[in-house]
Protein backbone atom coordinates (compact mmCIF):
# COMPACT_ATOMS: atom_id res chain seq x y z
CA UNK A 1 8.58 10.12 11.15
CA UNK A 2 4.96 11.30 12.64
CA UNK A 3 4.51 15.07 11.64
CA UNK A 4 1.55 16.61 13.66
CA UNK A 5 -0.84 18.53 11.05
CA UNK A 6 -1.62 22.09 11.60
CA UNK A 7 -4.19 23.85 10.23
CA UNK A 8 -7.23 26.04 11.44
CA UNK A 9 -10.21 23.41 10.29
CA UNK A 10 -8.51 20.86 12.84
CA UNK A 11 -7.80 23.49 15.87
CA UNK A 12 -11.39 24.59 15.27
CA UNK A 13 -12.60 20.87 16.13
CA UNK A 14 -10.06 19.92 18.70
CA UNK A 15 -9.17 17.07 16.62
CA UNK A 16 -5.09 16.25 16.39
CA UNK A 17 -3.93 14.47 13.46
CA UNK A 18 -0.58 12.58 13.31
CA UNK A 19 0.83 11.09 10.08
CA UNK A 20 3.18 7.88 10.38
CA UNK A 21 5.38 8.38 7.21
CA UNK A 22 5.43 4.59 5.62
CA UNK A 23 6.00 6.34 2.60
CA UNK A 24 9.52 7.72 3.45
CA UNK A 25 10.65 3.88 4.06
CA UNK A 26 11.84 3.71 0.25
CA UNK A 27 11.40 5.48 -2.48
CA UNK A 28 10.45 1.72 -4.49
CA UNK A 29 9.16 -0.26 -1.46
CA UNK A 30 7.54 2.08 0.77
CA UNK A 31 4.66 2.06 3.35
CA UNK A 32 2.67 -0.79 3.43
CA UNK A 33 3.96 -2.63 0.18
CA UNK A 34 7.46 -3.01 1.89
CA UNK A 35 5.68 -4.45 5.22
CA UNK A 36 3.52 -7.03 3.09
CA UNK A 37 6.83 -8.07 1.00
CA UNK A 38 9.55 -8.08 4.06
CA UNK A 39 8.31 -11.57 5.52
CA UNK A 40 7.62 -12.91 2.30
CA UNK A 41 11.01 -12.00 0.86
CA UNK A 42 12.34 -13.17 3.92
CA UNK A 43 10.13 -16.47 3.72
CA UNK A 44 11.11 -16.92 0.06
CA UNK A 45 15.20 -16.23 0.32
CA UNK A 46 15.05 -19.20 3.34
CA UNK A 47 13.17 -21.53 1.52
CA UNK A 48 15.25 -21.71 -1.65
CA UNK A 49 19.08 -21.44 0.35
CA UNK A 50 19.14 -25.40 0.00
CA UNK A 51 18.45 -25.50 -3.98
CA UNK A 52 19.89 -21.95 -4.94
CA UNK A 53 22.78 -23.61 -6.40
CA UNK A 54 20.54 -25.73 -8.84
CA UNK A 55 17.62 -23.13 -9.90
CA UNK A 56 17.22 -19.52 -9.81
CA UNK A 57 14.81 -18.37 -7.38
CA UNK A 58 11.87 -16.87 -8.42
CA UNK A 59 9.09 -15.26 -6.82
CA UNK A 60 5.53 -14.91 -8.23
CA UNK A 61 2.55 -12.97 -7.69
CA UNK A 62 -0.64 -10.87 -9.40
CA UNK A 63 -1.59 -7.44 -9.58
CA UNK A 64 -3.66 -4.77 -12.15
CA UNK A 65 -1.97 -2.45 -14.39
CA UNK A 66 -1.31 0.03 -12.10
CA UNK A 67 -0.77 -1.84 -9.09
CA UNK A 68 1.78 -0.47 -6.27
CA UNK A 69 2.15 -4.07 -5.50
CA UNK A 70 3.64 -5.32 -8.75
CA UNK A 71 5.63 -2.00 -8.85
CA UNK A 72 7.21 -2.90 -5.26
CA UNK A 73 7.55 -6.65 -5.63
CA UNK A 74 9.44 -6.17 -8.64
CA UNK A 75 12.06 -3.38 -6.93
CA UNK A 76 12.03 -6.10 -3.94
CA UNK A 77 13.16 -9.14 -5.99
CA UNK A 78 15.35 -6.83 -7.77
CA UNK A 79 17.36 -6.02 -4.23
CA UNK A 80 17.20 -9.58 -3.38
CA UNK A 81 18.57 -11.11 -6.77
CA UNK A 82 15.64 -13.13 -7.42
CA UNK A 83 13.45 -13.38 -10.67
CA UNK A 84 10.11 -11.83 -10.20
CA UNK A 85 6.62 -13.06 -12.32
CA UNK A 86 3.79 -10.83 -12.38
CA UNK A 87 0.76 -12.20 -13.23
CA UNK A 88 -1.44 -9.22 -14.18
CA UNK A 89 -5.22 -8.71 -15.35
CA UNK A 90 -6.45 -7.73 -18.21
CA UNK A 91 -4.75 -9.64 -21.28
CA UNK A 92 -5.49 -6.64 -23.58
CA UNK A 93 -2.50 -4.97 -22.45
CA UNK A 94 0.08 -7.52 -23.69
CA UNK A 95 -0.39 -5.23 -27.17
CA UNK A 96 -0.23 -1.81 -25.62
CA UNK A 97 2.84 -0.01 -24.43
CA UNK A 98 3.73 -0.33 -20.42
CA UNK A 99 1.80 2.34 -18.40
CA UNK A 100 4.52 3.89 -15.46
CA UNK A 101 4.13 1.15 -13.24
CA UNK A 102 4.74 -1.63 -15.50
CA UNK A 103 7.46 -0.06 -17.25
CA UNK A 104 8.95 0.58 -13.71
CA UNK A 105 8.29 -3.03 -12.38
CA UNK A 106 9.78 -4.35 -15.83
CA UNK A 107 12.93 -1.94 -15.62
CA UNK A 108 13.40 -4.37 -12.42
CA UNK A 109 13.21 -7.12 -14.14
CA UNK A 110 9.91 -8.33 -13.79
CA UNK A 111 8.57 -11.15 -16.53
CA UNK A 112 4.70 -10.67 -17.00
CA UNK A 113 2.02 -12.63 -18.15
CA UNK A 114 -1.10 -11.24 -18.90
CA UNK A 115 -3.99 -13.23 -18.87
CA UNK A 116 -7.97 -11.97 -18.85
CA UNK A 117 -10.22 -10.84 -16.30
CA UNK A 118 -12.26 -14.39 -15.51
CA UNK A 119 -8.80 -16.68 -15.12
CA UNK A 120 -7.50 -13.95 -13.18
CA UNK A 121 -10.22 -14.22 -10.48
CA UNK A 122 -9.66 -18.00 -10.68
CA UNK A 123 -6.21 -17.69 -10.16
CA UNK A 124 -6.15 -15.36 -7.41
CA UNK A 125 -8.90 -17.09 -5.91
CA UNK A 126 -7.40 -19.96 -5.67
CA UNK A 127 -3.64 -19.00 -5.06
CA UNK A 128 -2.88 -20.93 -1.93
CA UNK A 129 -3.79 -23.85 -3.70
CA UNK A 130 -1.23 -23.15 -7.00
CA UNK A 131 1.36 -26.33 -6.91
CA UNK A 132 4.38 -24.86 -7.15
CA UNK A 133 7.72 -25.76 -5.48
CA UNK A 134 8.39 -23.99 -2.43
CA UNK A 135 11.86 -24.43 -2.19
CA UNK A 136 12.07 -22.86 -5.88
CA UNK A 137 8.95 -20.40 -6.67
CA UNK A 138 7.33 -18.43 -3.54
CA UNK A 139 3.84 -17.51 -4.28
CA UNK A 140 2.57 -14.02 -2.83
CA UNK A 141 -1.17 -12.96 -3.09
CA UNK A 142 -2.73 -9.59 -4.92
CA UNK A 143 -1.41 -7.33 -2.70
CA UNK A 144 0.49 -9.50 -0.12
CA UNK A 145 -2.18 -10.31 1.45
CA UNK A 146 -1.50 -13.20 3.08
CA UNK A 147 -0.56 -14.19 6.95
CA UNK A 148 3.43 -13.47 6.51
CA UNK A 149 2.08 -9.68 4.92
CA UNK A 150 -0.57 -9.35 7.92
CA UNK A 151 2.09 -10.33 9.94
CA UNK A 152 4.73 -7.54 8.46
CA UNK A 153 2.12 -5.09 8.91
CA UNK A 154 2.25 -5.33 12.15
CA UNK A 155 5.13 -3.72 12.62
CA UNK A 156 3.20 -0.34 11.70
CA UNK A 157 2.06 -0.05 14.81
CA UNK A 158 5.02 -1.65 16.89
CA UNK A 159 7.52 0.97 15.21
CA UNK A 160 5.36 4.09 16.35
CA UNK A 161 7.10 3.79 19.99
CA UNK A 162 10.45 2.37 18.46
CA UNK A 163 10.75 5.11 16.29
CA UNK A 164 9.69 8.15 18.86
CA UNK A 165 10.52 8.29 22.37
CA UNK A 166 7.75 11.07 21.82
CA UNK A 167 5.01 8.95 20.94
CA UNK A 168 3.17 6.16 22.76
CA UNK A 169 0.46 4.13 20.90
CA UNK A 170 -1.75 4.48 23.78
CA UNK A 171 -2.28 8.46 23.91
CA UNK A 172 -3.93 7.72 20.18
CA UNK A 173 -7.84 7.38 20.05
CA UNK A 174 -8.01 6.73 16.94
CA UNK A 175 -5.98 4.88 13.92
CA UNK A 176 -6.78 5.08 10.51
CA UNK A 177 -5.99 3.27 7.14
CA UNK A 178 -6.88 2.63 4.15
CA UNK A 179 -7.91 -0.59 2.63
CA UNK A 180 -7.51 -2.60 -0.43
CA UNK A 181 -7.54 -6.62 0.58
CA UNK A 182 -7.78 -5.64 3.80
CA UNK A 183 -4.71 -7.11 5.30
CA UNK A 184 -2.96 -3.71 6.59
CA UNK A 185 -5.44 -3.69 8.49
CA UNK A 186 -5.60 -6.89 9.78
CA UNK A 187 -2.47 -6.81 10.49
CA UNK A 188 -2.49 -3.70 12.31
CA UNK A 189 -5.22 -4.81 14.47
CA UNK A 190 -2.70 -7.31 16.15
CA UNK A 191 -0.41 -4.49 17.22
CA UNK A 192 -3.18 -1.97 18.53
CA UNK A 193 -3.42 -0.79 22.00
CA UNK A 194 -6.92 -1.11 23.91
CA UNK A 195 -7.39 2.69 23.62
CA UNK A 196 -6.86 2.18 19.97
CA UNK A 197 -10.01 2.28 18.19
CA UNK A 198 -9.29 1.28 14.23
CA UNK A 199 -11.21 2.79 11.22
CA UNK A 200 -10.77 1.15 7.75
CA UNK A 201 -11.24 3.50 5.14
CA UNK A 202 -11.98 1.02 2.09
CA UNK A 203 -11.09 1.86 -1.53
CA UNK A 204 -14.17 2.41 -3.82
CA UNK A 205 -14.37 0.97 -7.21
CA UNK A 206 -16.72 2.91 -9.64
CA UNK A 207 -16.52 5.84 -7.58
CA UNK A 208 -16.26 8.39 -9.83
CA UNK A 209 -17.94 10.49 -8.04
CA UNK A 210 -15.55 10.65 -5.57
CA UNK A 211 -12.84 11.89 -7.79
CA UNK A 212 -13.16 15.47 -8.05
CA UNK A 213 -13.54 15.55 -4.63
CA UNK A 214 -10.45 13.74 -3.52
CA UNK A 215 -8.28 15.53 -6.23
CA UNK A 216 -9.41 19.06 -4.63
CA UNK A 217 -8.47 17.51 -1.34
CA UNK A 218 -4.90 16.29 -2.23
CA UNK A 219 -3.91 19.75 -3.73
CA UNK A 220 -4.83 20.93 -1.10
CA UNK A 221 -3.47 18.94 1.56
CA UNK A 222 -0.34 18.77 -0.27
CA UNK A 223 -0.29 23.03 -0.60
CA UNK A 224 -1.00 23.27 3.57
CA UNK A 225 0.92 20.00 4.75
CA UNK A 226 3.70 19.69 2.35
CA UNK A 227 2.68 15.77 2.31
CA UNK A 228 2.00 13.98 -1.33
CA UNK A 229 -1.29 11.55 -0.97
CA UNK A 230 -2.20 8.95 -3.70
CA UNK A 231 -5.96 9.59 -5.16
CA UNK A 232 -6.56 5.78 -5.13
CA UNK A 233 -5.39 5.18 -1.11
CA UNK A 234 -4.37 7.81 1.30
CA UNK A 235 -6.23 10.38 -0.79
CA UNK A 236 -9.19 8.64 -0.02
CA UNK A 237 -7.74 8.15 3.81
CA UNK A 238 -7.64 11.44 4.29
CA UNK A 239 -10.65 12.51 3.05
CA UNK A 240 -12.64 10.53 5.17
CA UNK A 241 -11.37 12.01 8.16
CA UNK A 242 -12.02 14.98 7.75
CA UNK A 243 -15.49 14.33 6.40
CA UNK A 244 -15.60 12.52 10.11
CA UNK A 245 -14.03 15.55 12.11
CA UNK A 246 -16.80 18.03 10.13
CA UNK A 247 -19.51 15.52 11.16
CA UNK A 248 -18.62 15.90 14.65
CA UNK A 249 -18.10 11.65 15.09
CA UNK A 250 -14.25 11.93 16.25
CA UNK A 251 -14.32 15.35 17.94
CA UNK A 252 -11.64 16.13 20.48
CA UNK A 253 -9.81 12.62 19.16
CA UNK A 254 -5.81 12.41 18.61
CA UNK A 255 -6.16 10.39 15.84
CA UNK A 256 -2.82 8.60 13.84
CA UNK A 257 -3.26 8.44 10.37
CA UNK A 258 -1.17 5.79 8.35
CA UNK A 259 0.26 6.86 5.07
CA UNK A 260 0.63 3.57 3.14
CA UNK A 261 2.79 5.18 0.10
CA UNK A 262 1.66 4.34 -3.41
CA UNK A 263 3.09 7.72 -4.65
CA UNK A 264 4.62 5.60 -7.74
CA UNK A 265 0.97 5.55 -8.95
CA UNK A 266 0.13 9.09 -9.70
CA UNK A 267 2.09 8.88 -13.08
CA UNK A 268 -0.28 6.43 -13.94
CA UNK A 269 -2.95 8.53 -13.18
CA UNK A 270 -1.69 11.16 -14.51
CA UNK A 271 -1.64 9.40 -18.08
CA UNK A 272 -5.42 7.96 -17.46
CA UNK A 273 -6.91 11.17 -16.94
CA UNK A 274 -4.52 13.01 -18.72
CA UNK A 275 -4.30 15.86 -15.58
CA UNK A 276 -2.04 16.71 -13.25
CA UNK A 277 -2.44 15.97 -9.80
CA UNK A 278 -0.36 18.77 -8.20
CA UNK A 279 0.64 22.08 -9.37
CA UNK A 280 4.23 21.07 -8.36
């Protein structure tokens, strides 16, 4: 699904802005998590067939407290049968009650371990390198981000043409993410069309200054569009583009915005900030 928006601030600058709908893949696994996890579910099911009669499978990987990753990998395993591990930052929160994401990547059966802030950037640093059996435990990055995730996302870009006879990747100036490890893109970038030109739209830490901002934007957006953004990802997407379409650096562009999911995080934000995102 790749709605056209319509409203007057883009027919004033020429500028038309698709949305591919990643987040209506599943309600668990959407957008960009499910394209990160596919291969490496895949990769993980195949590599344990010859010892699943012995051991339980069991896949492993890291994440923060409110990460969409851990959220997805553990509805993934879940659908697969296989145990999940999340290995997740910040040991603090072994003593306090499960924020929404935990609680929902738990409900799946997901077995943490929290462990603090310095072995955590160790451990992820270092990840590829963890000796574990491959035929028993498969080891995903923060985020998926590895070559089999890159890989899955892909398939972003490849599905815009599969899924519309309407669309072809070509007719679209511009495409636009946003970006956590960095891998969606990446991965998109092996897809893209010549006439594609790529923006990144990278995800801020200690930018509180953005928040008011974005939060004004996603009401709105949400109010004109009838679309959901996240204020961590898309949110952020989206509000660069338009920020680019008032400063006049994509005018008259047809530009296809990707919206990566992440929707399970607004509870969490919600209970941070203790506000609601949306009216409704």
């Amino acid at each position: 699904m790749t709605p056209k928006l319509k409203d007057r601030f883009l027919d004033k600058h020429g500028v038309e802005v698709y949305v591919k709908r990643e987040d209506m893949i599943d309600q668990h696994i959407s957008g960009n998590k499910w394209r990160k996890l596919k291969y490496n579910m895949l990769h993980a099911l195949y590599s344990g067939r010859e010892v699943a009669h012995r051991v339980t499978q069991c896949i492993i990987t890291f994440g923060g407290a409110f990460s969409n990753h851990i959220a997805a990998t553990a509805a993934t395993a879940s659908k697969c049968k296989m145990k999940a591990i999340g290995i997740i930052r910040g040991e603090e929160l072994s003593e306090q009650p499960l924020n929404p994401t935990l609680a929902a990547a738990a409900a799946n059966g997901m077995i943490f371990k929290f462990i603090n802030r310095e072995e955590y950037r160790l451990l992820t640093s270092k990840s590829e390198d963890v000796r574990l059996h491959p035929a028993i435990r498969h080891l995903v990055p923060e985020g998926g981000a590895n070559w089999l995730g890159m890989y899955g996302c892909s398939e972003i870009l490849r599905d815009v043409e599969l899924a519309s006879s309407s669309h072809d990747l070509r007719e679209f100036d511009i495409v636009c993410t946003a970006c956590g490890t960095g891998s969606t893109l990446a991965g998109m970038s092996l897809a893209a069309a010549p006439e594609n030109r790529l923006i990144g739209f990278p995800v801020l830490k200690g930018a509180q200054f953005l928040e008011s901002d974005v939060e004004e934007q996603l009401q709105w957006f949400y109010e004109t569009h009838g679309i959901k953004l996240d204020p961590i990802y898309t949110g952020k997407m989206m509000k660069g583009i338009y920020q680019l379409i008032q400063q006049g650096q994509i005018a008259d562009s047809r530009v296809l915005a990707i919206h990566t999911g992440g929707l399970q995080g607004i509870a969490g934000v919600e209970l941070k900030t203790g506000k609601k995102l949306f009216d409704s």
